[in-house]
Protein backbone atom coordinates (compact mmCIF):
# COMPACT_ATOMS: atom_id res chain seq x y z
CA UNK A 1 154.68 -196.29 95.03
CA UNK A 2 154.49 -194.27 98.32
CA UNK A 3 151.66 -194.25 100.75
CA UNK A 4 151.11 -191.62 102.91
CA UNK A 5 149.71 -192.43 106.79
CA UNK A 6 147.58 -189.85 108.60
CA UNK A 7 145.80 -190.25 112.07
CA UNK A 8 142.23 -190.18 112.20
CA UNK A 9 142.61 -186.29 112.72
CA UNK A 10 144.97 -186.40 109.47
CA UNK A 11 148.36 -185.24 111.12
CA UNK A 12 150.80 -186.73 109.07
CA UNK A 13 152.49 -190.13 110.60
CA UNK A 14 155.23 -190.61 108.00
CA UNK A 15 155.33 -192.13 104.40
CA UNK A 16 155.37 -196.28 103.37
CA UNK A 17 157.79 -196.74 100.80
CA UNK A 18 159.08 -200.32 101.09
CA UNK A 19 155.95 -201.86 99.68
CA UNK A 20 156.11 -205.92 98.75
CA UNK A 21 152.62 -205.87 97.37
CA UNK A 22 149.50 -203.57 97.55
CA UNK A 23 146.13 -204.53 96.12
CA UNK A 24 144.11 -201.17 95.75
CA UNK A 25 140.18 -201.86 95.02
CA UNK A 26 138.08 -199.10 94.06
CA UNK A 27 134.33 -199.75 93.29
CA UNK A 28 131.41 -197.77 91.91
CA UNK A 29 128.64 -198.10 93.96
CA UNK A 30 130.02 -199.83 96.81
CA UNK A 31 132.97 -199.36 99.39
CA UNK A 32 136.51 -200.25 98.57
CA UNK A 33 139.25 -202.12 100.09
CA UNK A 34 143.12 -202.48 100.61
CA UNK A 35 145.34 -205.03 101.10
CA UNK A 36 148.89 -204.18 101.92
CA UNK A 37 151.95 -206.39 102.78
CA UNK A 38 155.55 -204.53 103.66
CA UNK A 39 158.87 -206.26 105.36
CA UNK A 40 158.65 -205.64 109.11
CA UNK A 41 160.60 -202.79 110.59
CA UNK A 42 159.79 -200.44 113.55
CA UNK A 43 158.70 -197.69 111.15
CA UNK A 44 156.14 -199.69 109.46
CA UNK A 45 155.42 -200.86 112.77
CA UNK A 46 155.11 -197.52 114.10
CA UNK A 47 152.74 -195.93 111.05
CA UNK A 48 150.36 -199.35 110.11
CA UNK A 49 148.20 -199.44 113.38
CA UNK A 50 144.58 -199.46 113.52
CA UNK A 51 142.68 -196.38 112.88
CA UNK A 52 145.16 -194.60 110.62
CA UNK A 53 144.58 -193.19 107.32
CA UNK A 54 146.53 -194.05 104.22
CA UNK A 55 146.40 -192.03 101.00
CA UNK A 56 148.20 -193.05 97.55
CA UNK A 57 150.88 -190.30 96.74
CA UNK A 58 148.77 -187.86 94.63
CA UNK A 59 145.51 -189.46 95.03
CA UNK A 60 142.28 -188.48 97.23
CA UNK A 61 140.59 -191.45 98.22
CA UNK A 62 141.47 -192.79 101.26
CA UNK A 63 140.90 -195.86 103.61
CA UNK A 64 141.62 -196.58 107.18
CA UNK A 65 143.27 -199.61 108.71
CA UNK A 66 141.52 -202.44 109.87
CA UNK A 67 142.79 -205.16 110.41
CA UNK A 68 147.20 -206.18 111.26
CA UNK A 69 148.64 -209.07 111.07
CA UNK A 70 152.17 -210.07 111.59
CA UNK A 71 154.36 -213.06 110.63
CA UNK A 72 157.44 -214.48 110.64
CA UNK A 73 158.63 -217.68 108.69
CA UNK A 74 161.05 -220.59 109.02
CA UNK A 75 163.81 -218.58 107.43
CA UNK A 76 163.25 -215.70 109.97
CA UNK A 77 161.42 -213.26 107.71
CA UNK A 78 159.16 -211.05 109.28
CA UNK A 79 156.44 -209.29 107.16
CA UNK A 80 153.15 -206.69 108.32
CA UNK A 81 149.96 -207.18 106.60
CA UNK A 82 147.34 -204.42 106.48
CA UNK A 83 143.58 -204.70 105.45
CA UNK A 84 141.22 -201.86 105.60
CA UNK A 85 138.72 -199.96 104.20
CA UNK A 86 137.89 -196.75 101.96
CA UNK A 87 136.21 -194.13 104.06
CA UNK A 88 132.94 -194.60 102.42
CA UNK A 89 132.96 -197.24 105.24
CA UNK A 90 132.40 -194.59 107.71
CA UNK A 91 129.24 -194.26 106.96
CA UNK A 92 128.45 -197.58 107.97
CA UNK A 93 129.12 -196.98 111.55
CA UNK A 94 125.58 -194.98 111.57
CA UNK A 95 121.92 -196.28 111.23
CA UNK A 96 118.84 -194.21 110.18
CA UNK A 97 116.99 -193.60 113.11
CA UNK A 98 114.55 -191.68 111.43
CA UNK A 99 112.68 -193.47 108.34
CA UNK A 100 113.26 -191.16 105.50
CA UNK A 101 110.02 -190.70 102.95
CA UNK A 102 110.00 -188.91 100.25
CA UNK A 103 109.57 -188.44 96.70
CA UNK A 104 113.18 -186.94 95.01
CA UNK A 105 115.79 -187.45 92.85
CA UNK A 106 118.29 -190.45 93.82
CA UNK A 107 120.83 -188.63 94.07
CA UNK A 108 119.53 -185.86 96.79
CA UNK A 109 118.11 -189.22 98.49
CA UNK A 110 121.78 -190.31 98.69
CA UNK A 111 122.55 -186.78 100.23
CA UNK A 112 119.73 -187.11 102.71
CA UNK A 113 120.93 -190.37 103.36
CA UNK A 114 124.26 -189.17 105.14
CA UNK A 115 123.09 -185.68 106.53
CA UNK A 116 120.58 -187.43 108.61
CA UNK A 117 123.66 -189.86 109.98
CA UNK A 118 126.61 -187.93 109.12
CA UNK A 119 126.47 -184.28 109.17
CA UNK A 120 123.46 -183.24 110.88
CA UNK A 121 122.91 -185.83 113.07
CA UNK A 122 123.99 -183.64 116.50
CA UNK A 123 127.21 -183.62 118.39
CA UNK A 124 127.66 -186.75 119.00
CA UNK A 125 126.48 -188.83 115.65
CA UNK A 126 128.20 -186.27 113.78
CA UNK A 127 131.76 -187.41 111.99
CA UNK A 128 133.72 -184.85 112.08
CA UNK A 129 135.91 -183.10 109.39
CA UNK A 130 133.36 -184.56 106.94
CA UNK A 131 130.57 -182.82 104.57
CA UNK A 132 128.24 -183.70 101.46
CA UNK A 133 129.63 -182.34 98.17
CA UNK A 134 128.27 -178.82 96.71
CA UNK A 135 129.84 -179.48 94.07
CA UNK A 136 128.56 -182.62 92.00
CA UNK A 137 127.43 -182.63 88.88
CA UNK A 138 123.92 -183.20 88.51
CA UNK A 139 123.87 -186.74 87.38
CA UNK A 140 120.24 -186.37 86.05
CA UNK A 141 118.73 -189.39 88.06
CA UNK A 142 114.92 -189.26 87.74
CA UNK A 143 112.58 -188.17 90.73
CA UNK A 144 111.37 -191.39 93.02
CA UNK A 145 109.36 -192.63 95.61
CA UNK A 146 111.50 -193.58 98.20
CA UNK A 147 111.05 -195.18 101.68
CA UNK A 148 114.41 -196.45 103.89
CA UNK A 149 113.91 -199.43 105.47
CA UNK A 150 113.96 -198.88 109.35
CA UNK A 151 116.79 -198.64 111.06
CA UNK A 152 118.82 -199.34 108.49
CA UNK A 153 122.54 -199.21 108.45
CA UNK A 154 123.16 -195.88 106.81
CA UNK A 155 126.27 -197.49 104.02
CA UNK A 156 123.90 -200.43 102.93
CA UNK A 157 120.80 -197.81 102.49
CA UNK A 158 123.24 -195.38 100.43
CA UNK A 159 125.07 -198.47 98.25
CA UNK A 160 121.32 -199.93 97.72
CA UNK A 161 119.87 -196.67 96.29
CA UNK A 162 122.84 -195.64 94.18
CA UNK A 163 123.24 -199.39 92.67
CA UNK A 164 119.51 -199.13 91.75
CA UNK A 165 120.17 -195.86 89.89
CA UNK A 166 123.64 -197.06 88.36
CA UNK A 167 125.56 -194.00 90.21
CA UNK A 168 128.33 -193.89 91.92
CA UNK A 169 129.32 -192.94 95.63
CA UNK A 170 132.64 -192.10 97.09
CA UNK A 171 134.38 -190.21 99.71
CA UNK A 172 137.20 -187.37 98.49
CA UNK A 173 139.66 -186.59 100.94
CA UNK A 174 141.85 -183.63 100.74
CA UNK A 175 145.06 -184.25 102.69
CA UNK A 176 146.15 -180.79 102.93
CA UNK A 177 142.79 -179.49 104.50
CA UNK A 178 142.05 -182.82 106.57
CA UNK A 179 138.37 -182.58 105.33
CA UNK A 180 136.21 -185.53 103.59
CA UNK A 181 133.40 -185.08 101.28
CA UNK A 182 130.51 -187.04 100.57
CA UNK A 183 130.41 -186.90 96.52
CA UNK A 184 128.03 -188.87 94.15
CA UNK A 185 128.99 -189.03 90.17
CA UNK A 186 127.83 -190.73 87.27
CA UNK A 187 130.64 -192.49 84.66
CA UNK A 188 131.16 -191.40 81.42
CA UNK A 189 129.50 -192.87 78.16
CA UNK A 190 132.75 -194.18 76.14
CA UNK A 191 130.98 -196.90 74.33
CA UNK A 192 131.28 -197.60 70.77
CA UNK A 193 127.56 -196.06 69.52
CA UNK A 194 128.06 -192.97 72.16
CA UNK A 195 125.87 -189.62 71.00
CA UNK A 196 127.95 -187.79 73.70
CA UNK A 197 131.03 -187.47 71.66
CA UNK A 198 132.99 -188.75 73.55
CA UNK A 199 136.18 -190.79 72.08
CA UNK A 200 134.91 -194.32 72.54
CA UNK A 201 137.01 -197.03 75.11
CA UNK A 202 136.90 -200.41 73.37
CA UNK A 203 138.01 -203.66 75.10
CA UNK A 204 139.43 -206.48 72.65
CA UNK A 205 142.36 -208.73 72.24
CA UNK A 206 142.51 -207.82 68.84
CA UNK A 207 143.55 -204.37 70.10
CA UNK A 208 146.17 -205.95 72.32
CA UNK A 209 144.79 -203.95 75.40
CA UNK A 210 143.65 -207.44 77.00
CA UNK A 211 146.02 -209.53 78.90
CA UNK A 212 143.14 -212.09 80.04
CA UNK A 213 139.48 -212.02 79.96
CA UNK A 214 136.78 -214.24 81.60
CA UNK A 215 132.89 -213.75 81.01
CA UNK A 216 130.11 -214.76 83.04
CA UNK A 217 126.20 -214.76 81.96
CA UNK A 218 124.03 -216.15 85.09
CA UNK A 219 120.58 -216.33 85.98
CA UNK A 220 120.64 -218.18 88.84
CA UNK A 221 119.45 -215.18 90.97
CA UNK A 222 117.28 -213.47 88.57
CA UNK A 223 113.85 -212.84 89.87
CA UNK A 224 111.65 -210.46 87.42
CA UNK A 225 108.61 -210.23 89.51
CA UNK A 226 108.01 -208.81 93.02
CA UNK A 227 104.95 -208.40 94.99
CA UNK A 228 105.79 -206.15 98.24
CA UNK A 229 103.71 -206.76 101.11
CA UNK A 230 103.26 -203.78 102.96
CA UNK A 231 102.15 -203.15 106.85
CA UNK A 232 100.55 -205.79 108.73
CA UNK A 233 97.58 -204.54 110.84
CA UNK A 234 94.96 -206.44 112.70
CA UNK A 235 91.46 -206.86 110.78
CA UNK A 236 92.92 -204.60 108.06
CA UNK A 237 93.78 -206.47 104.72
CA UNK A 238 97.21 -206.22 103.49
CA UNK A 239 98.19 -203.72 101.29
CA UNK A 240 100.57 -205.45 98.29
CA UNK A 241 102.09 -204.10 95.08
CA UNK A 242 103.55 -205.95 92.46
CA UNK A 243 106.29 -205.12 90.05
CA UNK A 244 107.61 -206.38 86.74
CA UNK A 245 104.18 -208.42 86.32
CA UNK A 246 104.85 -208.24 82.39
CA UNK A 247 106.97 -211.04 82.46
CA UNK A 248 104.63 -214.74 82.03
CA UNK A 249 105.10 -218.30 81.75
CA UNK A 250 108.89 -219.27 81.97
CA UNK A 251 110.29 -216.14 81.66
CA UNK A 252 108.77 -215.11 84.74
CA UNK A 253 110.24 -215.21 88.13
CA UNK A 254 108.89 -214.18 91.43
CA UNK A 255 109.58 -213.33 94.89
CA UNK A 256 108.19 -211.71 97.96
CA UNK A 257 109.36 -208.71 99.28
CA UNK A 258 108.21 -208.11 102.87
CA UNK A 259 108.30 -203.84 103.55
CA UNK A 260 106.64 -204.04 106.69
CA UNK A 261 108.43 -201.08 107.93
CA UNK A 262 106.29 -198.92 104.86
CA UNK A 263 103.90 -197.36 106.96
CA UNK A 264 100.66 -195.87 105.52
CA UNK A 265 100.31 -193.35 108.54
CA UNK A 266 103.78 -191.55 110.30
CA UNK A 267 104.65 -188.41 111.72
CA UNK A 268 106.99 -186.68 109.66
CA UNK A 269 110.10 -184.19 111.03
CA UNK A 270 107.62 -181.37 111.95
CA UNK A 271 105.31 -183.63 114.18
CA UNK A 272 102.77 -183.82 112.14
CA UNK A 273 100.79 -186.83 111.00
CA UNK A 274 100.86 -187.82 107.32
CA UNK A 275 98.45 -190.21 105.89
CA UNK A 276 98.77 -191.59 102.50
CA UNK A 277 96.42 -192.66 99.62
CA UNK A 278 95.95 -195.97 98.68
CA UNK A 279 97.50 -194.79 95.54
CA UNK A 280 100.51 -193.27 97.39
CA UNK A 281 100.98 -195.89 99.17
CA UNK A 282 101.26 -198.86 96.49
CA UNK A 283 103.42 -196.77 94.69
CA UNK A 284 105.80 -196.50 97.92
CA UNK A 285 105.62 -200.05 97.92
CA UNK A 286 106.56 -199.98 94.04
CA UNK A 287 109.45 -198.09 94.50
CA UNK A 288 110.68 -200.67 97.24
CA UNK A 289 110.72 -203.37 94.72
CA UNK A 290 111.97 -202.23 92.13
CA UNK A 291 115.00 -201.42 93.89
CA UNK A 292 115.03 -204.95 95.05
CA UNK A 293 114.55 -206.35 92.68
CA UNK A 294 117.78 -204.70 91.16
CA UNK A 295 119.51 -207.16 93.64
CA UNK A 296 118.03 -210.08 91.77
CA UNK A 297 118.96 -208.98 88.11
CA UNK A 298 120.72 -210.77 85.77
CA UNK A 299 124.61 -211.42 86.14
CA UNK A 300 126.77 -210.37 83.35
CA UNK A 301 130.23 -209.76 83.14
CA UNK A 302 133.52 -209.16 82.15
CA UNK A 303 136.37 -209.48 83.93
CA UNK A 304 139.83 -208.42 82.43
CA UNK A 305 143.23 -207.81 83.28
CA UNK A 306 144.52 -204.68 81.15
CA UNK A 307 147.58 -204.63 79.32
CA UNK A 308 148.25 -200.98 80.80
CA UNK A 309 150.94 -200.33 78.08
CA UNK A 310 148.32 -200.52 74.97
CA UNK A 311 146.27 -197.86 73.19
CA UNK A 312 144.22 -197.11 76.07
CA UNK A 313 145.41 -195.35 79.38
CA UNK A 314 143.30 -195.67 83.01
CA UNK A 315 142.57 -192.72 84.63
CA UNK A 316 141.97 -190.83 81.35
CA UNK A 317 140.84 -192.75 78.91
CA UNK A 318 138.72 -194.82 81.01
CA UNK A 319 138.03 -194.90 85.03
CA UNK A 320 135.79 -196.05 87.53
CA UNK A 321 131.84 -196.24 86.26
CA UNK A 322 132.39 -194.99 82.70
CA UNK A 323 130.18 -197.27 80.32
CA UNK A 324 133.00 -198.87 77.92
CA UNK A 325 132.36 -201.65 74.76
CA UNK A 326 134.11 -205.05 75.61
CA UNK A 327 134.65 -207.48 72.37
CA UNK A 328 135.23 -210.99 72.16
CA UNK A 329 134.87 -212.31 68.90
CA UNK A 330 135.60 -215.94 69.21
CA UNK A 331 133.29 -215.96 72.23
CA UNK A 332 130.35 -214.28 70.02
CA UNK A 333 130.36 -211.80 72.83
CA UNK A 334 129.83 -207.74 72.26
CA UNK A 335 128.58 -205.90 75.21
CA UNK A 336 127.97 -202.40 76.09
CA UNK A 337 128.76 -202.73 80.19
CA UNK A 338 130.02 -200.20 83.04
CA UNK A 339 133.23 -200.42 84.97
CA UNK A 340 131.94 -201.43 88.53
CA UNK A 341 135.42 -202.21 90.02
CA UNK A 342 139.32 -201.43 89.67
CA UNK A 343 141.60 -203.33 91.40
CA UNK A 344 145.38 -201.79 91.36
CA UNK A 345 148.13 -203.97 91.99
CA UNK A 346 151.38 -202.73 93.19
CA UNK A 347 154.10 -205.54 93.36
CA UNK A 348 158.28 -205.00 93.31
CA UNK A 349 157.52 -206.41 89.89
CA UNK A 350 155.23 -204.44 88.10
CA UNK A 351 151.80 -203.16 88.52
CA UNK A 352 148.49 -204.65 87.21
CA UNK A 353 145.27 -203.87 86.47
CA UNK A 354 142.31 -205.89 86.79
CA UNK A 355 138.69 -204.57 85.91
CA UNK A 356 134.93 -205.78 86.43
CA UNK A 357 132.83 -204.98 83.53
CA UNK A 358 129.36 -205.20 84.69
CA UNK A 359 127.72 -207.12 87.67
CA UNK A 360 130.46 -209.59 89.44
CA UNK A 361 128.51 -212.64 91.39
CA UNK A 362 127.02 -211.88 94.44
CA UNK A 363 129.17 -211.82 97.32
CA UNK A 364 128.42 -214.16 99.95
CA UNK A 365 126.85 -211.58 102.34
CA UNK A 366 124.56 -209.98 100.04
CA UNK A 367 123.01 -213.39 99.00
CA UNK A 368 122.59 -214.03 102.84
CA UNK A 369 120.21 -210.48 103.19
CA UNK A 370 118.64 -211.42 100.13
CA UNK A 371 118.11 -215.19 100.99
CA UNK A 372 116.55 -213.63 104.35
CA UNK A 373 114.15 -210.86 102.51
C-alpha cells in the first residue's frame, strides 16, 4: 500500500510507504474518514501535517489531515497517527446563507446545494480547484418540494437530502489535474430478484464469502408520524402538516417537527416577493417531514467482514451503495439491503474488509440534532 501526500494546492509532497495500519472508510451518503498509524521518521514527519491531501495509489477519493498525534513508549518506539477526513468534508466549512426553495429533482437539489456554497458563492466563499459533476448519470430521483433549513451547514443539508433519496454523494479528485468534483450516483441493483440483469451479489456463509456477520433490527428510534409546525406569527394560527398519519394504534409513532424557518412569504434571488398557497405551503411542510422522518426509520442491518478471497471481488462485483442480498439461514434472516459503508483495512498482515449492509445505529451526534428537533 502507498499513499500519496499533496498540499492543499495538490503539489506532490512525497509518497507513505511504511504503513503499520490504515483504516480507510468510505460511506454512501455521508463523509468518510481515515485513520493512519506509520513508525516515526522525519519523512513521515515531514509529509503527515495538517492540511495535506492523501490519495490511495490508483484511487480518486481523497481526504485531508486532521488531526496528529505522536507517541513514544517505554521501549522507545515512536509512532505518528493521522486522522482526517474525505473531501466531501469541505463542504462543511460553508452554510447556506440563502434559504433554497424549490420544487426539483433531489439530485439537482444536491447540486444547488454546493453551487450556492461552493462554486458560485463569490471570491471569497468559493473553494477553489473544485466544480459540480457534468457528468453524472441521471439517477432518476423523483421531483420534490424542497425547503433548506436556514442557515444550515451546507454538508449536513447535502448528506440529509441524499440519505432521504437513498443516493450517494462524493468528491472525485483527479491528482494529475489538481481539480475536485462534486459527483452524486446511485448503486447498482445486484440483488437476488434484480430485473436489471445484472449478475446478482449474494452474502452467505454457506458461500464462504463471510468471515463474521452481526445483525441488528431496532426500533428504538422509529417514529412513523410527523406533524411539522410551520411559521409562528402573531394572531395568525399555525400552519401544520402531518405525515405518515396512516399508521394507528400501536403501530403508530409520533413526533413534532418544528420548520419555523418555512416561510409562507420570501423574496426569492430576483427580489421579488413570492407568496404561497395554503396548499403550497403544507406541502413544503410535507416535504420537510418526510425527510425527517427518514432520520427516525427503522434500524436494520448487517454488518460483515468479507472473506476477500471468495467468489465475490469488491470493487467489481460489488462497491459502495449497490443494493446486494445478505443470507443467514440459521438466523431466519434474508434481506434485500444497500452497502452504506466500506471500511478498508491495511495492516503489515493482511488487509480486511468490513461492510455495513443497511442503516448502522445512530451515531451519537445525529441522535443529539434529532433529540433537539
Amino acid at each position: 500500500m502507498e499513499l500519496y501526500v499533496y498540499s492543499r494546492d495538490m503539489t506532490l509532497q512525497g509518497i507513505v510507504e511504511k504503513i503499520s495500519s490504515l483504516i480507510w472508510t468510505r460511506r454512501y451518503w455521508s463523509c468518510g474518514e481515515f485513520k493512519l498509524l506509520v513508525p516515526f521518521t522525519e519523512e513521515h514527519a515531514r509529509l503527515l501535517v495538517k492540511e495535506n491531501i492523501i490519495i490511495k495509489r490508483g484511487g480518486n477519493e481523497a481526504a485531508e489531515i486532521r488531526y496528529i498525534h505522536i507517541t513514544k513508549n517505554s521501549q522507545g518506539m515512536e509512532e505518528i497517527e493521522v486522522q482526517g477526513k474525505f473531501l466531501l468534508s469541505w463542504i462543511g466549512k460553508r452554510i447556506l446563507t440563502t434559504q433554497i426553495i424549490t420544487k426539483d429533482t433531489t439530485q439537482n437539489i444536491l447540486y444547488a446545494i454546493v453551487k450556492q456554497t461552493c462554486t458560485n458563492a463569490g471570491a471569497a466563499r468559493n473553494i477553489p480547484n473544485f466544480s459540480i459533476s457534468t457528468t453524472d448519470a441521471d439517477t432518476g430521483s423523483g421531483q420534490i418540494d424542497y425547503t433548506s433549513e436556514q442557515y444550515a451547514n451546507a454538508q449536513l443539508a447535502a448528506e440529509t437530502a441524499a440519505k432521504a433519496a437513498k443516493l450517494g454523494i462524493r468528491v472525485l479528485t483527479n491528482a494529475r489535474t489538481g481539480k475536485h468534483t462534486f459527483s452524486v450516483y446511485e448503486g447498482r441493483d445486484l440483488t437476488a430478484g434484480n430485473t436489471a440483469g445484472n449478475a446478482p451479489c449474494i452474502f452467505s456463509q454457506e458461500f464462504d464469502n463471510i468471515v463474521e456477520q452481526e445483525y441488528t433490527n431496532s426500533v428504538e428510534n422509529l417514529k412513523t408520524t410527523a406533524y411539522v409546525g410551520g411559521e409562528e406569527k402573531e394572531g395568525v394560527t399555525r400552519k401544520v402538516a402531518e405525515v405518515g398519519g396512516s399508521s394507528t394504534g400501536l403501530s403508530r409513532d409520533e413526533v413534532f417537527i418544528n420548520a419555523t424557518d418555512i416561510v409562507q412569504e420570501y423574496e426569492n434571488e430576483s427580489g421579488q416577493t413570492v407568496t404561497l398557497t395554503d396548499a403550497q405551503y403544507l406541502a413544503l411542510l410535507s416535504a420537510r417531514g418526510v425527510e425527517e422522518l427518514e432520520q427516525y426509520a427503522e434500524t436494520l442491518a448487517f454488518g460483515s467482514k468479507i472473506n476477500t478471497n471468495a467468489n465475490l471481488k469488491y470493487g467489481t462485483d460489488y462497491d459502495l451503495g449497490d443494493r446486494v442480498t445478505c443470507i443467514n439461514k440459521r438466523w431466519n434472516v434474508r434481506i434485500d439491503v444497500r452497502i452504506t459503508e466500506i471500511a478498508e483495512t491495511y495492516e503489515t498482515s493482511g488487509e480486511e474488509i468490513d461492510i455495513t449492509f443497511g442503516e448502522s445505529l445512530p451515531a451519537l451526534l445525529t441522535q443529539i440534532r434529532q433529540i433537539t428537533k
